[in-house]
N, C-alpha and C. Protein backbone atom coordinates (compact mmCIF):
# COMPACT_ATOMS: atom_id res chain seq x y z
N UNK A 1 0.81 -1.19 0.00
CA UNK A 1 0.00 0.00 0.00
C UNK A 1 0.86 1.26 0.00
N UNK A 2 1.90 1.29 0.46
CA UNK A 2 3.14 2.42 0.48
C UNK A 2 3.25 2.57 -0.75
N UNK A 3 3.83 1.26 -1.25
CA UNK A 3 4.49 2.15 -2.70
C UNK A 3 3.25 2.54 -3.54
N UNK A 4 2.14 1.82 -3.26
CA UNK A 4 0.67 2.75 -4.23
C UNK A 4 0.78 3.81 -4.27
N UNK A 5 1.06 4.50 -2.81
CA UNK A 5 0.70 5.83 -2.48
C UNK A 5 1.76 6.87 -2.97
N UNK A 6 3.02 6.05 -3.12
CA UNK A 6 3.77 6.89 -3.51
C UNK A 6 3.93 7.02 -5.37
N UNK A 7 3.68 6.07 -5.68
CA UNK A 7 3.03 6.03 -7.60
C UNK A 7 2.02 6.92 -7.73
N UNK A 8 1.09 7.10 -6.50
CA UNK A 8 -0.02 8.07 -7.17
C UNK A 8 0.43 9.21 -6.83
N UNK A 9 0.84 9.73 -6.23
CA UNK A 9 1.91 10.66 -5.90
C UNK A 9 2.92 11.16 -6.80
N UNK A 10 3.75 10.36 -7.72
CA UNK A 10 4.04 10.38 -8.46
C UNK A 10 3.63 11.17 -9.42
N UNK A 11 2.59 10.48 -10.02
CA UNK A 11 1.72 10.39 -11.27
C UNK A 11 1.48 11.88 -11.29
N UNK A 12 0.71 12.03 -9.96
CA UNK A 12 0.05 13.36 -9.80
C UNK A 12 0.93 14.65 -9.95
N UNK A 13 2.20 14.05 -9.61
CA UNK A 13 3.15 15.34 -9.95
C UNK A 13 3.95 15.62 -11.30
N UNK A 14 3.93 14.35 -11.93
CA UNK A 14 4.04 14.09 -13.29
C UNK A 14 3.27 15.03 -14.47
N UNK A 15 1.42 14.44 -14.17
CA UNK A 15 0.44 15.03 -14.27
C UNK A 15 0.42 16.87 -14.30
N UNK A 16 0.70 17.35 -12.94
CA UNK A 16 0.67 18.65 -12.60
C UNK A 16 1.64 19.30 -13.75
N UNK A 17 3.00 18.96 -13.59
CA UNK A 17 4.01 19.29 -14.16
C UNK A 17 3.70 19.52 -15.42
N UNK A 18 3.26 18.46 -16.14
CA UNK A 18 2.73 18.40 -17.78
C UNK A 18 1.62 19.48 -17.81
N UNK A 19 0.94 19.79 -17.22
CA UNK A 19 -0.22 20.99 -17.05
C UNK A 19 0.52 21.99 -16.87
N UNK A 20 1.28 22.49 -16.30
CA UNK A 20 2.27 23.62 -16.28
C UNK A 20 2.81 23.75 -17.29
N UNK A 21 3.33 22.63 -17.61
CA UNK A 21 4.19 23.15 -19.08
C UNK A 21 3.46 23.53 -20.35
N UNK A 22 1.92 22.82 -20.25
CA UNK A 22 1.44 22.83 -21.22
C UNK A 22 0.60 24.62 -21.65
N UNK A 23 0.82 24.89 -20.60
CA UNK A 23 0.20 26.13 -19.98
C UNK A 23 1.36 26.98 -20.84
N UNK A 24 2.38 26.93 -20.58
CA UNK A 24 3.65 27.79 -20.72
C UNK A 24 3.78 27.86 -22.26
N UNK A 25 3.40 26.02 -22.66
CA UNK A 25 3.69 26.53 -24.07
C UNK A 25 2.96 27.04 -25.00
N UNK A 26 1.39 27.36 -24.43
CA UNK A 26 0.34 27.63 -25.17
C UNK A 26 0.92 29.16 -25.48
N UNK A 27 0.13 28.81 -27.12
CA UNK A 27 0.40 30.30 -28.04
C UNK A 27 0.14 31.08 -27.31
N UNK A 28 0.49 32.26 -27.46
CA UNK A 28 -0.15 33.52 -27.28
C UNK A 28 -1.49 33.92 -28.31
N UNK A 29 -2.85 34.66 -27.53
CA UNK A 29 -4.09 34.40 -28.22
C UNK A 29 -3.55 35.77 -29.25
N UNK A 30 -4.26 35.49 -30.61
CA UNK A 30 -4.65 35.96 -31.67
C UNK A 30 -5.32 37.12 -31.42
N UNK A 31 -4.67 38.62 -31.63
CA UNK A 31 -5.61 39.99 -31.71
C UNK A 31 -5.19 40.72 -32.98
N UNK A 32 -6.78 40.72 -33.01
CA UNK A 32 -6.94 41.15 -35.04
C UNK A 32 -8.06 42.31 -34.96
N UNK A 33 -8.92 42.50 -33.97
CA UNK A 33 -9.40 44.19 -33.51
C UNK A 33 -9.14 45.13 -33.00
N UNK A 34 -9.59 46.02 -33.87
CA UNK A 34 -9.04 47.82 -32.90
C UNK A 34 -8.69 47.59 -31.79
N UNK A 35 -10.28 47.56 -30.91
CA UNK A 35 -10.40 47.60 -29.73
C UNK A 35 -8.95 46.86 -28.84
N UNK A 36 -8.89 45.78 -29.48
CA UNK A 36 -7.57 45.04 -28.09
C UNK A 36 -6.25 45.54 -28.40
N UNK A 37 -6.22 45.83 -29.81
CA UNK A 37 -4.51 46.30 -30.39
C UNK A 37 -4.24 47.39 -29.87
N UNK A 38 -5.55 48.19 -29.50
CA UNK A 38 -4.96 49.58 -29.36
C UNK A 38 -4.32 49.21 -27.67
N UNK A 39 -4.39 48.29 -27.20
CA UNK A 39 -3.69 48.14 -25.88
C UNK A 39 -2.78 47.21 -26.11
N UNK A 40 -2.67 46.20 -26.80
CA UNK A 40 -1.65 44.62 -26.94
C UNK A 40 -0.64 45.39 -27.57
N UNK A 41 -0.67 46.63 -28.28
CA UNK A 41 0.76 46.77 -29.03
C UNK A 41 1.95 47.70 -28.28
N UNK A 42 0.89 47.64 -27.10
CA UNK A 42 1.85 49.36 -26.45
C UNK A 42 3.07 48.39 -26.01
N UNK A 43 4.25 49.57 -26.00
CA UNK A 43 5.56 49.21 -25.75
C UNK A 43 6.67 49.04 -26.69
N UNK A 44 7.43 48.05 -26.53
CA UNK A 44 8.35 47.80 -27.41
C UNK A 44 8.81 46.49 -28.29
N UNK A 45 8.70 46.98 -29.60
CA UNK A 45 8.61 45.96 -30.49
C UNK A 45 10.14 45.53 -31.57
N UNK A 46 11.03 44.75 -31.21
CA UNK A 46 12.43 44.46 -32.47
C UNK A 46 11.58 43.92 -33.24
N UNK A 47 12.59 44.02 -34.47
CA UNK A 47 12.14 43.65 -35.92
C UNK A 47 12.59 41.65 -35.92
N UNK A 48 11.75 41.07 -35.68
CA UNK A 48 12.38 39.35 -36.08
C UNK A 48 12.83 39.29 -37.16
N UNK A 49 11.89 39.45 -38.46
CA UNK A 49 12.28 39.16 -39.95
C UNK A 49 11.21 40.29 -40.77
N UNK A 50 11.61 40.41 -41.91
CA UNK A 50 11.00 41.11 -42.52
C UNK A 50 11.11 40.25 -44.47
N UNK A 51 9.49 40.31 -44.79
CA UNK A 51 9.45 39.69 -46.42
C UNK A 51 9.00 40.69 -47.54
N UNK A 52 9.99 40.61 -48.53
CA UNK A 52 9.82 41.52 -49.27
C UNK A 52 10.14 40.97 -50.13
N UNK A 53 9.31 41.45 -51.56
CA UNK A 53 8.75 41.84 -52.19
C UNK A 53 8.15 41.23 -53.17
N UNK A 54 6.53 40.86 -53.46
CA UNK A 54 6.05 40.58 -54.38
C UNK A 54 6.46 39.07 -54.68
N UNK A 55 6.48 38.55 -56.09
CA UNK A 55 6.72 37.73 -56.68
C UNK A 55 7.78 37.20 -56.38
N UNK A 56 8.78 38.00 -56.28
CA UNK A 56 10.73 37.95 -55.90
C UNK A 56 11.06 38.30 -54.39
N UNK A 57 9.98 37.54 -53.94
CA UNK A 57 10.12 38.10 -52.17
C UNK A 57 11.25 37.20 -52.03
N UNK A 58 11.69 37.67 -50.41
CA UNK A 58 13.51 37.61 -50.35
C UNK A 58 12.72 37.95 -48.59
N UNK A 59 13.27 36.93 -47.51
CA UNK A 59 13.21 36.88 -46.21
C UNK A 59 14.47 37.44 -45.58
N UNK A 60 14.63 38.85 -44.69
CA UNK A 60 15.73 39.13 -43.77
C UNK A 60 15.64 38.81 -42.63
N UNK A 61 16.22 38.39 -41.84
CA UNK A 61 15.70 38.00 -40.59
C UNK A 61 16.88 38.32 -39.21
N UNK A 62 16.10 39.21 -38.23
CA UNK A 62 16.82 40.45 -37.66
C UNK A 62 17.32 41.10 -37.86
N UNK A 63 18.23 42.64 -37.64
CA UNK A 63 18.22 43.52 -37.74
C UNK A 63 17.78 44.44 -36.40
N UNK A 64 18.31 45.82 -36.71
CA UNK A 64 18.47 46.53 -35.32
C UNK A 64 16.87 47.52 -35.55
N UNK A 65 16.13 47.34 -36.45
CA UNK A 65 15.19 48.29 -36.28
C UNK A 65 14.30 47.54 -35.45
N UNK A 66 13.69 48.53 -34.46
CA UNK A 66 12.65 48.49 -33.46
C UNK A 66 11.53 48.91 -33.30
N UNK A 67 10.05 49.35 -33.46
CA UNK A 67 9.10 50.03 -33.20
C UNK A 67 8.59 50.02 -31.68
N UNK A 68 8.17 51.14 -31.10
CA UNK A 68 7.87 51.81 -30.01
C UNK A 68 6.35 52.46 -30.24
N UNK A 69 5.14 51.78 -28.82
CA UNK A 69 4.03 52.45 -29.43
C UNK A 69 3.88 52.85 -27.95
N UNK A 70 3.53 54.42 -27.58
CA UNK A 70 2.62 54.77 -26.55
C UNK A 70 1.29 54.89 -26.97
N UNK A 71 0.88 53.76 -26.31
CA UNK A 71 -1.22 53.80 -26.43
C UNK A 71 -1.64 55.12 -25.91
N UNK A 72 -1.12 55.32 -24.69
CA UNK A 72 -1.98 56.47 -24.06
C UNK A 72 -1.97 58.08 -25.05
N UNK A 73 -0.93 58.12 -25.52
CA UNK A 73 -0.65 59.44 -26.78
C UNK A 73 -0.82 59.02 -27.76
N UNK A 74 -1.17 57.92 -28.52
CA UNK A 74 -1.28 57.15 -29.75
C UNK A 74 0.18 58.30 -30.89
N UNK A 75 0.94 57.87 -30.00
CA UNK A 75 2.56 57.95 -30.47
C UNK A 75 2.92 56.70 -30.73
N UNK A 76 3.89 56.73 -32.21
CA UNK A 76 4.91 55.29 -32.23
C UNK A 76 5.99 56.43 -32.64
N UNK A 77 7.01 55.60 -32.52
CA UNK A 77 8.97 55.57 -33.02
C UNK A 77 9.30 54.83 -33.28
N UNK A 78 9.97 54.64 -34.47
CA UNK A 78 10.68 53.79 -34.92
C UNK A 78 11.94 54.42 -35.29
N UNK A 79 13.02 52.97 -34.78
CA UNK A 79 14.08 52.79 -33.78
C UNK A 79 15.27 52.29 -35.05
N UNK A 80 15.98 52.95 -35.52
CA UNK A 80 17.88 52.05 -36.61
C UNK A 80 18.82 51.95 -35.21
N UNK A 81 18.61 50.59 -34.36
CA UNK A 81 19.61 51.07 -33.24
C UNK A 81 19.01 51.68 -32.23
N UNK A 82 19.73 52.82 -32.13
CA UNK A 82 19.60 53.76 -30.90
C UNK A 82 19.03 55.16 -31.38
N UNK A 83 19.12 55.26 -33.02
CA UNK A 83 18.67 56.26 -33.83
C UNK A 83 17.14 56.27 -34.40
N UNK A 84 16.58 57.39 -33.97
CA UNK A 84 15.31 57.14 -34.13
C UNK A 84 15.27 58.45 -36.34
N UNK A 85 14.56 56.90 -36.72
CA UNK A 85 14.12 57.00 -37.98
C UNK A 85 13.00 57.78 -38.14
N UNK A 86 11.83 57.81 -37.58
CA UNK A 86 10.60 58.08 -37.75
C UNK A 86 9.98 58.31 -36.46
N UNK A 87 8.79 58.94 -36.17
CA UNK A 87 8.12 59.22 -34.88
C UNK A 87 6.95 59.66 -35.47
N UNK A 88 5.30 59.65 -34.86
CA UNK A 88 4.84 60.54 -34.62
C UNK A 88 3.69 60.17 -34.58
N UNK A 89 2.28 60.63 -34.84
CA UNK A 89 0.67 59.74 -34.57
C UNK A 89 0.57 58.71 -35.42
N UNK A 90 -0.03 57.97 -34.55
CA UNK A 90 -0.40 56.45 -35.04
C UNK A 90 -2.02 56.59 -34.79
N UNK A 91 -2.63 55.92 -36.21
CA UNK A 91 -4.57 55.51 -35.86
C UNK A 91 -4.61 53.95 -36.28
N UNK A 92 -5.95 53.26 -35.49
CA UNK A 92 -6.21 52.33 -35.88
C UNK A 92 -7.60 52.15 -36.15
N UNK A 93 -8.09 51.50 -37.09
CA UNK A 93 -9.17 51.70 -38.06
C UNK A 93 -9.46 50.02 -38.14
N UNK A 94 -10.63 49.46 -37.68
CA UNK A 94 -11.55 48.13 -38.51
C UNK A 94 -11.76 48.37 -39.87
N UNK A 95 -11.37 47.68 -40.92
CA UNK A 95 -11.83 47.39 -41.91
C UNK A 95 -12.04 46.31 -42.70
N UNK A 96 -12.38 46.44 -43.88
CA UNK A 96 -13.18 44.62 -44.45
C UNK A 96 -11.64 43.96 -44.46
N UNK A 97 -10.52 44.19 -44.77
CA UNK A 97 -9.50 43.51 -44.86
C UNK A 97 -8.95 43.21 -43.07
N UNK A 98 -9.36 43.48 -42.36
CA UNK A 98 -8.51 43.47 -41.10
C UNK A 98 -8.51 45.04 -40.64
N UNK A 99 -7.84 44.92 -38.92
CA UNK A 99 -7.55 46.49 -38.37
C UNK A 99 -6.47 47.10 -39.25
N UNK A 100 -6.53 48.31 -39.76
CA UNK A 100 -5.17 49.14 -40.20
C UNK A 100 -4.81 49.68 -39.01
N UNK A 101 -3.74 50.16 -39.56
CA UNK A 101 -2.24 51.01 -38.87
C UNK A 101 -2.39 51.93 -40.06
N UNK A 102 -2.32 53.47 -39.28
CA UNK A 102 -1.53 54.53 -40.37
C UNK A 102 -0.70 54.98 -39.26
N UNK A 103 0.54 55.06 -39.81
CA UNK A 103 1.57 55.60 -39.29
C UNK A 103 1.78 57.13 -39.91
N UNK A 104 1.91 58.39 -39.07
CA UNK A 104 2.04 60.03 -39.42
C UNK A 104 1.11 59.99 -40.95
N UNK A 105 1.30 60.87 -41.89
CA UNK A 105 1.20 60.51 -43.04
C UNK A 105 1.21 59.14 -44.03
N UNK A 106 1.90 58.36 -43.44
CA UNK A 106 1.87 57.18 -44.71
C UNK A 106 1.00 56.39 -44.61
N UNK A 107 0.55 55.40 -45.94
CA UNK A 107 0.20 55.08 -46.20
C UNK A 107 -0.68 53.47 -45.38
N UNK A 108 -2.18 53.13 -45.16
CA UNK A 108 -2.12 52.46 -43.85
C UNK A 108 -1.96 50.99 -44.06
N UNK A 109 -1.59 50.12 -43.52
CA UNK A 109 -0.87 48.41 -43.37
C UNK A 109 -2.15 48.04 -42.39
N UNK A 110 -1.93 46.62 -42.59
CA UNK A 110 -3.05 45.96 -41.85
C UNK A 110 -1.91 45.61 -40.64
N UNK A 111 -2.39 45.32 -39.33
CA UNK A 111 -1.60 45.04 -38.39
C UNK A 111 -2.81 44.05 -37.30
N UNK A 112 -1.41 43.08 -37.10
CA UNK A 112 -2.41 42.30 -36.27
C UNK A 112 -1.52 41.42 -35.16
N UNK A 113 -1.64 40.69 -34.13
CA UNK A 113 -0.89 39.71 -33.21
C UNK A 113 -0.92 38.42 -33.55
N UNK A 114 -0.11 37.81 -33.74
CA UNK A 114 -0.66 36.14 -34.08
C UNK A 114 0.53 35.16 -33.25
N UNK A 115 0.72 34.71 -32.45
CA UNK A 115 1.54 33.86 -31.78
C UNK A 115 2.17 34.60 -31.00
N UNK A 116 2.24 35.85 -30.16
CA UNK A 116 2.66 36.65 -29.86
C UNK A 116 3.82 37.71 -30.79
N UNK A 117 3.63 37.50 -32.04
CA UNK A 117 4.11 38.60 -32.99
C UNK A 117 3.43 39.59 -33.29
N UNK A 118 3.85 40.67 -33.77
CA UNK A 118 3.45 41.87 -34.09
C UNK A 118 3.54 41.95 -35.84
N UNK A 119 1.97 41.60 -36.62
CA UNK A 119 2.59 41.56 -38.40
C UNK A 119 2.26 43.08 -38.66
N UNK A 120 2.90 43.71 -39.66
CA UNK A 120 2.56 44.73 -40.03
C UNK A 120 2.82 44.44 -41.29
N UNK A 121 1.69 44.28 -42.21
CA UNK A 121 1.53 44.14 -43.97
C UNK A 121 1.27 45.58 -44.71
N UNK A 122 2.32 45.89 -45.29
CA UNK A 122 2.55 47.30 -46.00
C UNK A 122 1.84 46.74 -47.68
N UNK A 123 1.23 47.30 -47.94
CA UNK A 123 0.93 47.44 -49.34
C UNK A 123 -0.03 46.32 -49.48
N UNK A 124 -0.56 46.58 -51.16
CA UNK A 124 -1.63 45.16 -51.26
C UNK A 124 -1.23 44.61 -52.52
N UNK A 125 -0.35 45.28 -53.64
CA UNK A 125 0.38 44.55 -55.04
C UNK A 125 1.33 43.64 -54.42
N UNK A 126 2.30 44.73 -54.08
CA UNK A 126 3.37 43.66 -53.50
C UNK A 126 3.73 43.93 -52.34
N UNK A 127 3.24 42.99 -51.58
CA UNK A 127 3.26 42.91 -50.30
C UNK A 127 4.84 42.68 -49.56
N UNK A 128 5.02 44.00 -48.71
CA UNK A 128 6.06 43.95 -47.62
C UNK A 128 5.66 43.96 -46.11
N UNK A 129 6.30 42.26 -45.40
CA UNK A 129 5.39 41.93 -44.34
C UNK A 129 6.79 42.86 -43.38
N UNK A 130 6.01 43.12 -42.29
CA UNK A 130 7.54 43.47 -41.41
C UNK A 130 6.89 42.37 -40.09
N UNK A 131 7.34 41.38 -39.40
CA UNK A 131 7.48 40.38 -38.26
C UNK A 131 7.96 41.12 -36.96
N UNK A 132 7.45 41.58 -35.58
CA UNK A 132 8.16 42.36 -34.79
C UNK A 132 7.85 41.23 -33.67
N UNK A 133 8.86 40.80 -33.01
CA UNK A 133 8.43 40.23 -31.28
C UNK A 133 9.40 41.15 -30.32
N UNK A 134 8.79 40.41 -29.12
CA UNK A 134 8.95 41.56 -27.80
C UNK A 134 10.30 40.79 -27.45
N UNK A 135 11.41 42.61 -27.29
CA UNK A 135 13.02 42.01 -26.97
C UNK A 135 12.50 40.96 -25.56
């Protein structure tokens, strides 16, 4: 009867353990509306990889550029390094394709979270994806 008790004992911590881990390795959930991005993106974002272009797309993968979003000022910066490239209002917009991103003046990208990444899809001919996760 001892060693039962100590197999179920076992088991159970076996058990637990595998629930923890399984916990740990679960994705990060999927945000593809205004409403949650305008809070899931605040902070700071490195560049993982970036795909470009079209037909003759070509994968880079890292690099020192970074994006920076304050939600509360709906401010971003983007980061070469330690040198800031770009700054200034950011909107986010529902539309039939997905939420956009317009960044200052340019032109707006669909942006969304998917595994805990940050996609930002520039253009709709030829598509340039930029991939951002959290340093």
């Amino acid at each position: 009867m001892h060693k039962s008790f100590k197999m179920r004992k076992f088991n159970f911590i076996i058990i637990f353990l595998l629930g923890l881990f399984s916990l740990h390795c679960k994705s990060a959930k999927d945000v593809r509306n205004s409403d949650e991005l305008s809070s899931a993106i605040k902070g700071k974002w490195k560049i993982d990889h970036e795909v470009c272009c079209g037909r003759n797309s070509k994968t880079t993968y890292g690099g020192n550029k970074s994006i920076h979003f304050n939600t509360k000022k709906s401010i971003y910066t983007i980061y070469n390094g330690s040198k800031v490239e770009q700054q200034g209002n950011y909107t986010l917009e529902s539309k039939e394709l997905g939420t956009m991103i317009k960044l200052k003046d340019g032109y707006p990208a669909i942006i969304r979270i998917t595994e805990g990444k940050l996609f930002i899809d520039w253009s709709y001919m030829d598509l340039r994806r930029e991939v951002y996760a959290r340093p």
